[in-house]
Protein backbone atom coordinates (compact mmCIF):
# COMPACT_ATOMS: atom_id res chain seq x y z
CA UNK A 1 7.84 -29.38 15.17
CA UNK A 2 9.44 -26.11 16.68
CA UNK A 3 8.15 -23.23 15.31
CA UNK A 4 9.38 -21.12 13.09
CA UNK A 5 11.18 -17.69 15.16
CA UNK A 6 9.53 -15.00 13.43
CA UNK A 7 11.21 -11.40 13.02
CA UNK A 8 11.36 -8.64 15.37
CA UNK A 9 9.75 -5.52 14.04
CA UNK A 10 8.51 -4.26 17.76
CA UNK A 11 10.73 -0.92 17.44
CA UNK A 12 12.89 0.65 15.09
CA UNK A 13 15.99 -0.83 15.80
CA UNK A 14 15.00 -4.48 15.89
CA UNK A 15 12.56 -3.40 12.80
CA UNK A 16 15.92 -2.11 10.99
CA UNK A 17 17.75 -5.31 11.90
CA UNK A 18 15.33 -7.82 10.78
CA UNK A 19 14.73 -5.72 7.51
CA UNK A 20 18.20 -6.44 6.77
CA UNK A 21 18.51 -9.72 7.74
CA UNK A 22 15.49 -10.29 5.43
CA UNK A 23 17.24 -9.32 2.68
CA UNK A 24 20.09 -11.64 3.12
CA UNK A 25 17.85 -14.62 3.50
CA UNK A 26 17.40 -16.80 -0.20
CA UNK A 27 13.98 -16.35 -1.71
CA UNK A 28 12.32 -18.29 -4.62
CA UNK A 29 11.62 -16.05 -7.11
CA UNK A 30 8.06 -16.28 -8.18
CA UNK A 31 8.50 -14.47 -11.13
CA UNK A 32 10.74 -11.85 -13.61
CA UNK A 33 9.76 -8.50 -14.63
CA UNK A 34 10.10 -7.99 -18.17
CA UNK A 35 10.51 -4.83 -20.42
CA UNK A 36 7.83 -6.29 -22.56
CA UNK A 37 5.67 -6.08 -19.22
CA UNK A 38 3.95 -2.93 -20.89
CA UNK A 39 0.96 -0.94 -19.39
CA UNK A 40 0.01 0.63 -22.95
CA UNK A 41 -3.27 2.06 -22.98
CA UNK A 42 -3.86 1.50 -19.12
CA UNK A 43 -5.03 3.95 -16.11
CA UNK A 44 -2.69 3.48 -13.33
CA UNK A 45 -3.55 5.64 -10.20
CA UNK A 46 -0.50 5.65 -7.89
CA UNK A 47 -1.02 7.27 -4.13
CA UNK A 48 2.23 8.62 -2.04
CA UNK A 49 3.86 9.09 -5.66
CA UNK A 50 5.62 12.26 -5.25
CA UNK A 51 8.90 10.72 -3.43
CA UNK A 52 10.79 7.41 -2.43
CA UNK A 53 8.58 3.50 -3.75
CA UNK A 54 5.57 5.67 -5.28
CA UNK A 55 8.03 8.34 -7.14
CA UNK A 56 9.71 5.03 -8.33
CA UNK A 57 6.79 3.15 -9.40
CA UNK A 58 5.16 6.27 -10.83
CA UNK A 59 7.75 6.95 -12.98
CA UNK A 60 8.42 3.06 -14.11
CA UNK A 61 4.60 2.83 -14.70
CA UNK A 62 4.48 5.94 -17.18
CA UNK A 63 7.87 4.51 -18.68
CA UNK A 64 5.94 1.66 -19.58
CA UNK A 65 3.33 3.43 -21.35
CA UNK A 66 0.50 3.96 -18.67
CA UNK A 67 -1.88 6.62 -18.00
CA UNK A 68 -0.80 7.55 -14.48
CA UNK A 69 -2.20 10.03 -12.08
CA UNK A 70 -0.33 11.01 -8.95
CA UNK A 71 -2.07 11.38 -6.05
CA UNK A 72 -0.08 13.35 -3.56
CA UNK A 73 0.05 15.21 -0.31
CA UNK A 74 3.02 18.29 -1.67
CA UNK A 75 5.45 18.08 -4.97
CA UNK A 76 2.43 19.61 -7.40
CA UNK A 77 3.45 20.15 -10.39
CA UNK A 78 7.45 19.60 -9.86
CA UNK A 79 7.27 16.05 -9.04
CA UNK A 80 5.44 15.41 -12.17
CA UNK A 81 7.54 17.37 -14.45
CA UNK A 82 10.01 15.17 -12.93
CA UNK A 83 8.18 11.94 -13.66
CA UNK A 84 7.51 13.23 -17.54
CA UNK A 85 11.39 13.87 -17.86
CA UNK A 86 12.51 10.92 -16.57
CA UNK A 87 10.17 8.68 -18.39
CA UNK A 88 9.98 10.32 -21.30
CA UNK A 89 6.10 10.39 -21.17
CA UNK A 90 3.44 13.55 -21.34
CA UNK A 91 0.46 11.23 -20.15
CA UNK A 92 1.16 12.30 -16.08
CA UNK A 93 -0.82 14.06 -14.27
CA UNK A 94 -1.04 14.86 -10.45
CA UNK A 95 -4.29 14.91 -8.00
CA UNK A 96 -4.02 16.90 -4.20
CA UNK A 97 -4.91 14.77 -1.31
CA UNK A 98 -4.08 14.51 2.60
CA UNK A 99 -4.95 10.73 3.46
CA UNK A 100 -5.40 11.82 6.71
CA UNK A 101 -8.20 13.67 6.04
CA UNK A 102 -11.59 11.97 5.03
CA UNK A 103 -13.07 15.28 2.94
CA UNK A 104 -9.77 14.95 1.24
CA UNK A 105 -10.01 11.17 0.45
CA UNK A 106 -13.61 11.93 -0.83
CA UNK A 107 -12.37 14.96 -3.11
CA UNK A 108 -9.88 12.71 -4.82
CA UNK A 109 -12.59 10.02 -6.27
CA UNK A 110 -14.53 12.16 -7.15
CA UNK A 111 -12.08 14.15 -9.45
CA UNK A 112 -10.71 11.04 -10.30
CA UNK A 113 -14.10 10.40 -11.95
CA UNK A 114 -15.09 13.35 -13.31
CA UNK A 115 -11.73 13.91 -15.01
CA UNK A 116 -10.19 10.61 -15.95
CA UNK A 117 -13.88 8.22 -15.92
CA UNK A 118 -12.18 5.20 -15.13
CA UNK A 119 -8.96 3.58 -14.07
CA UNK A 120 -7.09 -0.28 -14.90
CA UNK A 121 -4.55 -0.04 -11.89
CA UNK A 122 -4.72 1.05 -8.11
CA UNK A 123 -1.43 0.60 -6.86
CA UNK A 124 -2.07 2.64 -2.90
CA UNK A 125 1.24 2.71 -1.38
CA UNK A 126 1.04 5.87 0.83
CA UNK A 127 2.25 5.10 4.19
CA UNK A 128 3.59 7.57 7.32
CA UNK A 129 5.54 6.61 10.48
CA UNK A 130 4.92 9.83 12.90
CA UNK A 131 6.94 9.92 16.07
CA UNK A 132 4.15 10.22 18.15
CA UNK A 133 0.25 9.76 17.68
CA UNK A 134 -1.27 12.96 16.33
CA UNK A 135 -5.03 13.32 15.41
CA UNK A 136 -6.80 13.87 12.37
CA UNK A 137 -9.37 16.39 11.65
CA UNK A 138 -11.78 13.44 12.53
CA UNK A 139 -10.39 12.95 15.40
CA UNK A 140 -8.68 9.35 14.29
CA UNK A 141 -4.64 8.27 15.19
CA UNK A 142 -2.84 9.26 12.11
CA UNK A 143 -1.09 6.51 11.19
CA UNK A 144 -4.25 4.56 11.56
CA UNK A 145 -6.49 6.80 9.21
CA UNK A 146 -2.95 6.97 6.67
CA UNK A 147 -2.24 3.36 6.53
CA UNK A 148 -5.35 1.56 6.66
CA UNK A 149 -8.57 3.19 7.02
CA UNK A 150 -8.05 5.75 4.40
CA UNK A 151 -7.32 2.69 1.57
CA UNK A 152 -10.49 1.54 2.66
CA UNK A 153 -12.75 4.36 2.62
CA UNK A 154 -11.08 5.06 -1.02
CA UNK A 155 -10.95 1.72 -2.13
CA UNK A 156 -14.79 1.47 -1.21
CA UNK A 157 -15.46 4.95 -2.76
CA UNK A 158 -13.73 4.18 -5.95
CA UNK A 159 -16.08 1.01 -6.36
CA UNK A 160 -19.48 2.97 -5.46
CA UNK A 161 -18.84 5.18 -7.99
CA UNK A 162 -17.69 3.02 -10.39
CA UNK A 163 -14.10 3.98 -10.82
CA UNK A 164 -12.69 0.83 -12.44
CA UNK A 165 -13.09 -0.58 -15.84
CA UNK A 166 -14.75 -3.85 -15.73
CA UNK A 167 -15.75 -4.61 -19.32
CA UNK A 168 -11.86 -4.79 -20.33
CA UNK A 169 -10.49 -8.27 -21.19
CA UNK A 170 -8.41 -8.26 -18.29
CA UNK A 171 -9.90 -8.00 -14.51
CA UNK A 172 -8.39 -4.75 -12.91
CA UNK A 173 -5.88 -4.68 -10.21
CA UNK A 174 -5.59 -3.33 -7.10
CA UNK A 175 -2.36 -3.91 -5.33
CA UNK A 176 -1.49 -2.78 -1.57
CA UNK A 177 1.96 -1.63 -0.42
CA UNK A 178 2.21 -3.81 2.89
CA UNK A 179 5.15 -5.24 5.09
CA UNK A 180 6.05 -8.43 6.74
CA UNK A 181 5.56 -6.11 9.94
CA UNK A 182 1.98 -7.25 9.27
CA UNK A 183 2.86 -10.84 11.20
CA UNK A 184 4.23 -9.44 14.60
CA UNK A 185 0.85 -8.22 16.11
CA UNK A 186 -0.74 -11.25 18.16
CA UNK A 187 -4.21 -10.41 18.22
CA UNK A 188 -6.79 -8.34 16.47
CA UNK A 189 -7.66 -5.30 19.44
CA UNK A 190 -11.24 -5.16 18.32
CA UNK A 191 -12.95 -2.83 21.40
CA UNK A 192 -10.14 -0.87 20.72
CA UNK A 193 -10.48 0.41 17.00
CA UNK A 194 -10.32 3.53 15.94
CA UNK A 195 -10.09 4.97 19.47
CA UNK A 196 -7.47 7.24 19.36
CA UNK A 197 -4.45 6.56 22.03
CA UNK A 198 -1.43 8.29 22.15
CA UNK A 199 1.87 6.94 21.79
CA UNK A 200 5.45 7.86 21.52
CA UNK A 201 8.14 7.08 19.43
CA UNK A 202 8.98 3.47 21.12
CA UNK A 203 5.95 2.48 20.32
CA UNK A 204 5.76 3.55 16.80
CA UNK A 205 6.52 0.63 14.78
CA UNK A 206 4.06 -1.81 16.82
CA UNK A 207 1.19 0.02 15.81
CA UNK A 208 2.79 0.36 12.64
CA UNK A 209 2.62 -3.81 12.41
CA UNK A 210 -0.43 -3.26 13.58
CA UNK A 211 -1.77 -0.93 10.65
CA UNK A 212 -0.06 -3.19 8.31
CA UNK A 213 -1.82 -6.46 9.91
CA UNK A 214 -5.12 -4.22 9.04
CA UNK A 215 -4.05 -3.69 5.82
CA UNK A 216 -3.55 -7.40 4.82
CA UNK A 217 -7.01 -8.61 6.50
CA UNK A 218 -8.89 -5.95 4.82
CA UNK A 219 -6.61 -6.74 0.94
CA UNK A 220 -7.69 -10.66 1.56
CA UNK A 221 -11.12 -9.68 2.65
CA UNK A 222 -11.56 -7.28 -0.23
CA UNK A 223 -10.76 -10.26 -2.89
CA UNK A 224 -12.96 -12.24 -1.13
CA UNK A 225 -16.04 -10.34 -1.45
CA UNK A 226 -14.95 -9.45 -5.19
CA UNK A 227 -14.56 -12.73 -6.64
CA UNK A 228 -17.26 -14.07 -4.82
CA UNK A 229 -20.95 -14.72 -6.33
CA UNK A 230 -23.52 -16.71 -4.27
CA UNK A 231 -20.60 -18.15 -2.54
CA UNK A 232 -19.15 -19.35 -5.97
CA UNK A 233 -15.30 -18.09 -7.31
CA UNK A 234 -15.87 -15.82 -10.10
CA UNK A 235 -12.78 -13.88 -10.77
CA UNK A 236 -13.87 -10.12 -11.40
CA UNK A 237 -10.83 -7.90 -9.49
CA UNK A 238 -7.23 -8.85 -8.89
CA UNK A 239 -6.33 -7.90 -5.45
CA UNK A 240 -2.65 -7.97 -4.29
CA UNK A 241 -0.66 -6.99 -1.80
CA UNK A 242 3.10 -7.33 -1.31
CA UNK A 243 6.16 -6.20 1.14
CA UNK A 244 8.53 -4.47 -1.40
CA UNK A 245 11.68 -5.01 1.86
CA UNK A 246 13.74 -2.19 3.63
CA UNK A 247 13.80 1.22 1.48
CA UNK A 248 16.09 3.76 1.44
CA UNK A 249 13.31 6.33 1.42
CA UNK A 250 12.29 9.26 3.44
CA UNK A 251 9.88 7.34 5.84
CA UNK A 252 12.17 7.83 8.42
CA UNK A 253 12.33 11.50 8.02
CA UNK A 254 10.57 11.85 11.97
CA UNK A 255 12.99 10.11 13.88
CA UNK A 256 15.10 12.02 15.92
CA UNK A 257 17.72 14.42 14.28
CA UNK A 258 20.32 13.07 16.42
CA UNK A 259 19.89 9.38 14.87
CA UNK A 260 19.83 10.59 11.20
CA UNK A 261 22.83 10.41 10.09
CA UNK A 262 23.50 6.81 11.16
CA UNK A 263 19.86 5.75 9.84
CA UNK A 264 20.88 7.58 6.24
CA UNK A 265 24.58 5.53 6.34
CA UNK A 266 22.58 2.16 7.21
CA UNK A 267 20.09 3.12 4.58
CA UNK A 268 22.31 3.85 1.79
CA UNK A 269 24.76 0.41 2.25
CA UNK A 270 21.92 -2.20 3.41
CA UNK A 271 18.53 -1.46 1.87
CA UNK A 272 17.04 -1.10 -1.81
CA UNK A 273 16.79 2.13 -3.37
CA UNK A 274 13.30 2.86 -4.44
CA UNK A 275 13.48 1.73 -7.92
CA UNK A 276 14.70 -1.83 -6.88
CA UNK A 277 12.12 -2.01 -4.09
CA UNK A 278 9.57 -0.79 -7.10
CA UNK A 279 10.40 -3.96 -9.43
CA UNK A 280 7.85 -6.37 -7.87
CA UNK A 281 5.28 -3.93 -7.48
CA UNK A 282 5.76 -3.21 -11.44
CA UNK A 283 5.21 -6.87 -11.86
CA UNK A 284 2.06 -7.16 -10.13
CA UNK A 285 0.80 -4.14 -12.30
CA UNK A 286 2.00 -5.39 -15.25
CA UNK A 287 3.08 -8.68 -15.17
CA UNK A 288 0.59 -10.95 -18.02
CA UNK A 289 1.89 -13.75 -15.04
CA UNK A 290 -0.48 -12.11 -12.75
CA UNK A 291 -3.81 -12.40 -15.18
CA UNK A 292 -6.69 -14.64 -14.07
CA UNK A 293 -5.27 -14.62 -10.54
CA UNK A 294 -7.31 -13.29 -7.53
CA UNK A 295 -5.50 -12.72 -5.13
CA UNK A 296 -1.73 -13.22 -4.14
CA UNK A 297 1.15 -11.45 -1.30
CA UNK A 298 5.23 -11.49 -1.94
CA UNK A 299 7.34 -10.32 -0.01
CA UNK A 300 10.48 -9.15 -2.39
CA UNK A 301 9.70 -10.96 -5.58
CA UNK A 302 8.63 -14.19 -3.90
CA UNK A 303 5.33 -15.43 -3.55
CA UNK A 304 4.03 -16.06 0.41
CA UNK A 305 1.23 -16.51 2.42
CA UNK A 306 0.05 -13.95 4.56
CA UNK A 307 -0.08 -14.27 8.01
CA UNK A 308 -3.07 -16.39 9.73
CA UNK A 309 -4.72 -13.48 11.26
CA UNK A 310 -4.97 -12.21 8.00
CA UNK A 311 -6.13 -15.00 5.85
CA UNK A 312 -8.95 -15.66 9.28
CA UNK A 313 -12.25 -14.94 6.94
CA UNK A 314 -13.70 -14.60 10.59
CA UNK A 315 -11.25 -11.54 10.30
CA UNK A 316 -11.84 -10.16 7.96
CA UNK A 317 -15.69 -10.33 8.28
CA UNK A 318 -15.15 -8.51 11.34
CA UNK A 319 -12.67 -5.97 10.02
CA UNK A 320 -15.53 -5.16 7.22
CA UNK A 321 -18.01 -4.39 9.91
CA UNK A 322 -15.98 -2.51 12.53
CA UNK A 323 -14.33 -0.70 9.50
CA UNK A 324 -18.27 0.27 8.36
CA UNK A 325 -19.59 1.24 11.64
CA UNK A 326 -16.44 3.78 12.40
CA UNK A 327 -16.90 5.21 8.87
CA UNK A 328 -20.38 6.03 9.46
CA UNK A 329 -19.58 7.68 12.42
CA UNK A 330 -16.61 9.95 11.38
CA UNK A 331 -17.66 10.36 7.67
CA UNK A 332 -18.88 13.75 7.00
């Protein structure tokens, strides 16, 4: 059997042409967001919410009668005035944090628990795409610390202390913005991670598949180790992690000037705006389709599996550990 040709998302170009091709392609739908999908009564923490798919899904999460808290990097207060006008509800509110910055991450849990107590709904969607490789204050590659090892040093933090409500009839969920960027990597670079190398702009979106292959190990190794008791499925957290498809969104913004006004005309006529890209991340949220299950990816609205790499327990065992070890030495 030949094997399916996968898509080219090695630079931004062939990552622009594949998104769009992508689109084009028929997918099963695995499900249909409902109004009746409500979030009434729920604590929805949204990261990157104060523009483009976390604006969107910020906005559709209050609409729907959640709790939601904001945690952004700029846009405090205005981009939750915004949110309350637009969805007509007072219960926003918005939380400082630079995901680049471990103190930072740390900061936000803990006022997330000493101001809220717990939450039903992580939905962490923050995500950059720098020209170039720039360091954190730690000393880490900032797209590496932004779109991966920050969601696990808060993911991990919000668990420790106890962030989540457990004794609720329904299992909470925690649901990863991801992309299908996440299959183009062909190995794991383990002697490599977290050493910080510097790169330019051709090289961006490979280690931006690369983050995102991170991200899906670490979402199917999280569920694993939630659900699992003395080796035994016992569903307590619903983990999920989707590719919501090309964007017409600002994540672009640091490509050079001279290409921006082709990338905003391709934007605006071939991808989704950030409310349509928003729609299956809504479902996951709120979906009652999505109860009792531990752990599922989509790409659009249909259901997938992730990549091999990323479903490799062997993986994601050794993700955990390497993931560990470079917290303990960075973490102040």
């Amino acid at each position: 059997m030949t094997e399916k040709k996968k898509d080219n998302y090695d630079n931004p170009l062939s990552a622009t042409i594949s998104g769009i091709t992508n689109l084009f392609r028929k997918h099963q739908q695995a499900g249909e967001l409902k109004p009746g999908d409500r979030l009434d009564g729920k604590t929805v923490l949204v990261d990157g919410a104060s523009s483009g798919l976390g604006f969107a899904i910020a906005t559709d999460c209050a609409r729907r009668g959640a709790r939601v808290i904001m945690a952004c990097r700029s846009g405090i207060p205005e981009k939750g005035e915004k949110v309350k006008k637009l969805s007509g509800s007072k219960d926003v509110h918005m939380l400082k944090v630079d995901f680049a910055d471990i103190p930072s991450v740390q900061n936000l849990v803990s006022e997330v628990k000493i101001k809220f107590q717990k939450i039903d709904i992580l939905i962490s969607n923050a995500g950059v795409v720098p020209k170039k490789s720039r360091k954190t204050p730690q000393g880490l590659e900032e797209m590496f610390m932004v779109n991966y090892f920050s969601k696990f040093i808060l993911v991990n933090l919000l668990l420790q202390k106890e962030c989540f409500r457990t004794n609720g009839s329904e299992a909470p969920r925690m649901i990863f913005v991801d992309s299908e960027t996440h299959r183009n990597p062909k190995k794991f670079e383990w002697e490599k991670f977290g050493v910080y190398e510097p790169y330019t702009i051709g090289k961006s979106m490979e280690h931006y598949g690369y983050n995102k292959l991170l991200l899906a190990t670490f979402s199917v190794e999280l569920s694993r180790r939630l659900n699992k008791v003395n080796g035994k499925e016992k569903r307590k957290f619903s983990v999920f992690t989707l590719c919501p498809g090309p964007i017409n969104s600002n994540i672009g913004r640091e490509a050079p000037k001279i290409f921006h006004p082709l990338m905003k005309l391709i934007f605006s006529i071939f991808f989704r705006s950030p409310a349509q890209a928003a729609v299956p991340v809504i479902y996951l949220a709120a979906s009652k389709d999505m109860e009792g299950k531990s752990f599922d990816y989509f790409f659009l609205m249909s259901r997938k599996p992730v990549d091999e790499k990323a479903a490799d327990p062997g993986n994601g065992k050794k993700l955990w550990e390497v993931s560990e070890k470079l917290l303990r030495s960075v973490a102040p």
